[in-house]
Protein backbone atom coordinates (compact mmCIF):
# COMPACT_ATOMS: atom_id res chain seq x y z
CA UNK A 1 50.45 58.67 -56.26
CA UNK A 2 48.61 61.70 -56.22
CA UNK A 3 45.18 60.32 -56.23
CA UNK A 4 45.70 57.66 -53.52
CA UNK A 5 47.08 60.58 -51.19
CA UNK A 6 43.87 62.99 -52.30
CA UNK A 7 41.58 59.53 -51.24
CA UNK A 8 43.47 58.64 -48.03
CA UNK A 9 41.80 61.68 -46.11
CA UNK A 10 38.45 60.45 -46.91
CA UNK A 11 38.55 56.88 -46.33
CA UNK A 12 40.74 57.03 -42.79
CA UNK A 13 38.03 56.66 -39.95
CA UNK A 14 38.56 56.96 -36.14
CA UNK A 15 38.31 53.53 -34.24
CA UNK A 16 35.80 52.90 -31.95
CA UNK A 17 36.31 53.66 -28.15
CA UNK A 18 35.06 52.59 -24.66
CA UNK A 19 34.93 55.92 -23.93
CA UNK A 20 32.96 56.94 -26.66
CA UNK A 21 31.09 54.00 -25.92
CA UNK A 22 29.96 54.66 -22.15
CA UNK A 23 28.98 58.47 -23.28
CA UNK A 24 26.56 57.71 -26.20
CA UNK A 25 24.76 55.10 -23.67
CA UNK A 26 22.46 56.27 -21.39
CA UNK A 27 22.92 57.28 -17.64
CA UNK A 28 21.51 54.59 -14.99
CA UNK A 29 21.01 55.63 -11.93
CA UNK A 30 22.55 53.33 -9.53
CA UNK A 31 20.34 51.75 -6.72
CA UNK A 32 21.17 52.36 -3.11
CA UNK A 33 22.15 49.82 -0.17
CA UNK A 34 20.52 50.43 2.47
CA UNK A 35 22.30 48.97 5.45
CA UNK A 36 20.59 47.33 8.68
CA UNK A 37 21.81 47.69 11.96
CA UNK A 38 20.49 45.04 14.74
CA UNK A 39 20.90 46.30 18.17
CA UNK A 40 22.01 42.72 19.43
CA UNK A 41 25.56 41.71 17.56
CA UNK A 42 25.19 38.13 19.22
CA UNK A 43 22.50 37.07 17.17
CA UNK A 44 22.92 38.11 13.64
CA UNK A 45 20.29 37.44 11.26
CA UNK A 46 19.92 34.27 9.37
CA UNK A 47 21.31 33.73 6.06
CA UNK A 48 19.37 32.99 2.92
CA UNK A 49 20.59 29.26 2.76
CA UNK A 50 19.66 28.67 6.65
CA UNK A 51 15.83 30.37 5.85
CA UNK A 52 15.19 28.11 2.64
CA UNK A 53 16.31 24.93 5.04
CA UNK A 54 13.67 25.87 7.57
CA UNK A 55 11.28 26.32 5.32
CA UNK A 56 11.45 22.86 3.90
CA UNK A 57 11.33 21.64 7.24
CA UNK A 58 8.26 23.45 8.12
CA UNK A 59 6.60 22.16 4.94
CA UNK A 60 8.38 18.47 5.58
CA UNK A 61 6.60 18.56 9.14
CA UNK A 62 3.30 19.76 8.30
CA UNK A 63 2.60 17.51 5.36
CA UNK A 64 3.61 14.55 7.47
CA UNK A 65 0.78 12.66 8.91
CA UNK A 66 1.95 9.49 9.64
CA UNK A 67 2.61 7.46 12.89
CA UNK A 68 3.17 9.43 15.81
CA UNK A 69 2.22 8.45 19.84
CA UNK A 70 0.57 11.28 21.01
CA UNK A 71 2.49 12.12 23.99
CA UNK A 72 5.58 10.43 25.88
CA UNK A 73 3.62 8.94 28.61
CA UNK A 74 1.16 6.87 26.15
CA UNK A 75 4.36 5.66 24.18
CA UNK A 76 5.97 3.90 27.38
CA UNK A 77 2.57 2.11 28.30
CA UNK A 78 2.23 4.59 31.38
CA UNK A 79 -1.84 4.57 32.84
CA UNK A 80 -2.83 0.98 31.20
CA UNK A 81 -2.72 2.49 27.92
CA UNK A 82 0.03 0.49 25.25
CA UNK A 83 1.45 2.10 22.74
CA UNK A 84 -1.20 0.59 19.94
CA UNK A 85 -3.63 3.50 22.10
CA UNK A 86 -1.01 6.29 21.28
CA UNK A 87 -0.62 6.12 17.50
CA UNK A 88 -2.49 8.85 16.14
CA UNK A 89 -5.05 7.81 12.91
CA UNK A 90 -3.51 8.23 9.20
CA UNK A 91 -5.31 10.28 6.62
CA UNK A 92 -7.27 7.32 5.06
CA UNK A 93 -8.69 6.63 8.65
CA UNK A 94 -7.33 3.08 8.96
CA UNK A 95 -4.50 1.95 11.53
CA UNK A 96 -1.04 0.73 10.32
CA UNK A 97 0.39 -1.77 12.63
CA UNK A 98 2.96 -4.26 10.80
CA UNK A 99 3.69 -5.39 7.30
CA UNK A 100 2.06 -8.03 5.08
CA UNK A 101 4.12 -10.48 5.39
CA UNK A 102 3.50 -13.89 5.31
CA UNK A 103 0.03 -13.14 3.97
CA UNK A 104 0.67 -14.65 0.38
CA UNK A 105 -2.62 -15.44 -1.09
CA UNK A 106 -2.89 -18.42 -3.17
CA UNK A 107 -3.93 -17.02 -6.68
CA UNK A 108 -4.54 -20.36 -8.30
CA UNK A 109 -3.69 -18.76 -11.98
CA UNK A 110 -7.11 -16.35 -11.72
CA UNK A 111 -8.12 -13.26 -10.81
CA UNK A 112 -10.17 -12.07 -6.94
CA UNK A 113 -13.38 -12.58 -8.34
CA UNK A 114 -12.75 -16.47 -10.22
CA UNK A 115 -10.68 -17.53 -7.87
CA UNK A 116 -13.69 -16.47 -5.18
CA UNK A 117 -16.36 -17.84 -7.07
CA UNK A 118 -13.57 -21.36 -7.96
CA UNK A 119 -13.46 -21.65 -3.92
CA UNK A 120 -16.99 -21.24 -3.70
CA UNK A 121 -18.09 -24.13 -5.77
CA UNK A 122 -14.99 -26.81 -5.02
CA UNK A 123 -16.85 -26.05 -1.12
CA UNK A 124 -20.25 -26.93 -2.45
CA UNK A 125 -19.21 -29.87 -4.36
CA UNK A 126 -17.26 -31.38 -1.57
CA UNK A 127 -19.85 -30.65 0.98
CA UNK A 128 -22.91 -32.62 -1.19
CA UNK A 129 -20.48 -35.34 -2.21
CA UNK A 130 -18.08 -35.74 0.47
CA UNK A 131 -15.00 -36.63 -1.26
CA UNK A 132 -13.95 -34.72 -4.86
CA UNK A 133 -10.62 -35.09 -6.70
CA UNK A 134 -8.89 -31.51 -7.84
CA UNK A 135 -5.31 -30.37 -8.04
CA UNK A 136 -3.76 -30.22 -4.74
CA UNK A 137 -3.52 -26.72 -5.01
CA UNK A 138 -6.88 -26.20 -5.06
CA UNK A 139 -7.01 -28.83 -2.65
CA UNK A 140 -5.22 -26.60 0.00
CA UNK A 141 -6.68 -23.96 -1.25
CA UNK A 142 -10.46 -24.70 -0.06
CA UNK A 143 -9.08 -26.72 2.52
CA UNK A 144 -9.57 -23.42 5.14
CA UNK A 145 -13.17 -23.05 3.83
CA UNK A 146 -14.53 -26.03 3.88
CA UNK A 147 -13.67 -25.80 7.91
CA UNK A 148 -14.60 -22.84 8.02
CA UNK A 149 -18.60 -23.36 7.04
CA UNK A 150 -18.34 -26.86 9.21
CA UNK A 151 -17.39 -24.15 12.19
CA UNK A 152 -20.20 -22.11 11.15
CA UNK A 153 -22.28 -25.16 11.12
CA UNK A 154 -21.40 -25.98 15.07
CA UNK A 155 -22.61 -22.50 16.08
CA UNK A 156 -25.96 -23.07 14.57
CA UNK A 157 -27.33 -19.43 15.32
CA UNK A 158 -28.64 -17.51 12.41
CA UNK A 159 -26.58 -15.04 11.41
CA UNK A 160 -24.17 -18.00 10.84
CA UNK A 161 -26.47 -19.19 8.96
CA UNK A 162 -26.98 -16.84 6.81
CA UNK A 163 -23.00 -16.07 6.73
CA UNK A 164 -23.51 -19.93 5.09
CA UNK A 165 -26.29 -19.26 2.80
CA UNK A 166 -23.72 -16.25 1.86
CA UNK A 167 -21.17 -18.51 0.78
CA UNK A 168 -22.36 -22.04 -0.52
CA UNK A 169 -24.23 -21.97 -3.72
CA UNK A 170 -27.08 -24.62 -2.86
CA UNK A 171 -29.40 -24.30 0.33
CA UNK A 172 -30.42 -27.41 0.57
CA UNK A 173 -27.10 -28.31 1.46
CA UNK A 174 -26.50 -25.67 4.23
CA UNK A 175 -29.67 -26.66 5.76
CA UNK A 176 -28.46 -30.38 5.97
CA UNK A 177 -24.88 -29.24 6.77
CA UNK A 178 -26.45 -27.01 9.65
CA UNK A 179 -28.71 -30.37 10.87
CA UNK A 180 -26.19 -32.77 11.26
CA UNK A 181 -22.93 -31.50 11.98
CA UNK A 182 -23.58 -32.13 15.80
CA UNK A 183 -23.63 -35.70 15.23
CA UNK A 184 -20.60 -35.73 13.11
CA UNK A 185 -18.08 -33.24 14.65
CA UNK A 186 -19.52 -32.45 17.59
CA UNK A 187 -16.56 -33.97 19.34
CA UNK A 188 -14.12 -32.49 17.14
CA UNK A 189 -12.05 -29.05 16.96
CA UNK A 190 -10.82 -28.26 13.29
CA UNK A 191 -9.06 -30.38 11.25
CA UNK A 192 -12.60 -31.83 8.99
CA UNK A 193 -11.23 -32.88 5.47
CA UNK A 194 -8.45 -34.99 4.43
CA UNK A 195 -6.15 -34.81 1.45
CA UNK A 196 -5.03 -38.41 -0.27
CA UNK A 197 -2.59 -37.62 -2.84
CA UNK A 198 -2.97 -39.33 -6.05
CA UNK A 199 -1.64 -39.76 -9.20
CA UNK A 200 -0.79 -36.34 -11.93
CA UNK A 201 -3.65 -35.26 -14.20
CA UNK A 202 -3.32 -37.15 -17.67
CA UNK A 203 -1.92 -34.30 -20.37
CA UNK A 204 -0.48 -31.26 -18.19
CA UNK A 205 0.73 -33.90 -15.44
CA UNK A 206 -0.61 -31.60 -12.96
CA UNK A 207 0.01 -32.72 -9.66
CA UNK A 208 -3.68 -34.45 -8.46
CA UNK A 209 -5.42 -34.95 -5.12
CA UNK A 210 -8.09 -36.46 -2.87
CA UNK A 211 -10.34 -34.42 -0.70
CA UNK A 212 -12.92 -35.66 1.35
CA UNK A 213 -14.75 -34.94 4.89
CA UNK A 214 -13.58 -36.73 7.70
């Protein structure tokens, strides 16, 4: 008994404090808050929520270049000028006046540059032979073309000509397509090949056509 009470002096420690705390830390000064005064009460100044909000509209309005009529009066058609004369030019210097649509492309199971060059030669063919059997969908396909050079064909200047020579792979054939059309469809506005369907393709049973010149 004696030695724990000699040993209880020694061990017994004083608990930590929040005062004792505070004064071994050091002193910060404390910063000052400066009020403002405005001079008008009636318009107070804007809050920090209503300043980032204007600021994305700013940006919102100056990085927006799109369609726009330059002034009311242009917009309502005013001074013979429609509204197509009011829309102000987008960035890539092109004007944007209505959606694709409608303007499906037949792709014909190839990409631009086969499917160009396919078109190219079923026109050839059909124009040195006068009557070839394809697919229909390639039938339908160079249908438009095939009128198309025939139209050139009726103009008979030379820059159609050469919009011809352009196009069809032989020349010999533009320069007899360019010498008789006059006699052939001189008389006759569009409508210069006729599709006869037939029986399907042996194998795939592709659906098969006749096309010929009229």
């Amino acid at each position: 008994m004696a030695m724990a009470s000699s040993s209880s002096p020694a061990l017994s420690i004083s608990p930590w404090s929040m005062a004792s705390l505070r004064s071994a830390l050091p002193s910060i000064p404390t910063p000052r808050i400066l009020s403002l005064r405005f001079s008008s009460p009636a318009a107070p100044f804007p809050s920090s929520s209503r300043l980032r909000s204007s600021h994305k509209e700013q940006k919102l309005l100056r990085s927006f270049t799109g369609l726009a009529p330059d002034s009311t009066l242009m917009s309502m058609g005013s001074y013979g000028a429609g509204f197509e004369n009011g829309l102000s030019i987008i960035d890539s210097g092109s004007r944007f006046y209505a959606m694709r649509h409608g303007k499906r492309v037949p792709k014909l199971n190839r990409p631009p540059d086969q499917r160009r060059a396919l078109l190219r030669g079923l026109t050839t063919q059909l124009l040195k032979h006068g009557r070839i059997k394809t697919t229909r969908a390639r039938a339908s396909a160079m249908r438009k073309y095939v009128d198309k050079m025939i139209t050139l064909a009726k103009d008979g200047s030379l820059h159609k000509r050469r919009q011809a020579l352009g196009f069809i792979y032989e020349k010999q054939i533009v320069h007899a397509l360019f010498a008789e059309v006059q006699d052939r469809y001189g008389e006759r506005n569009g409508g210069y090949t006729r599709i006869i369907r037939t029986l399907p393709r042996r194998g795939d049973n592709a659906p098969m056509a006749f096309i010929e010149l009229v």
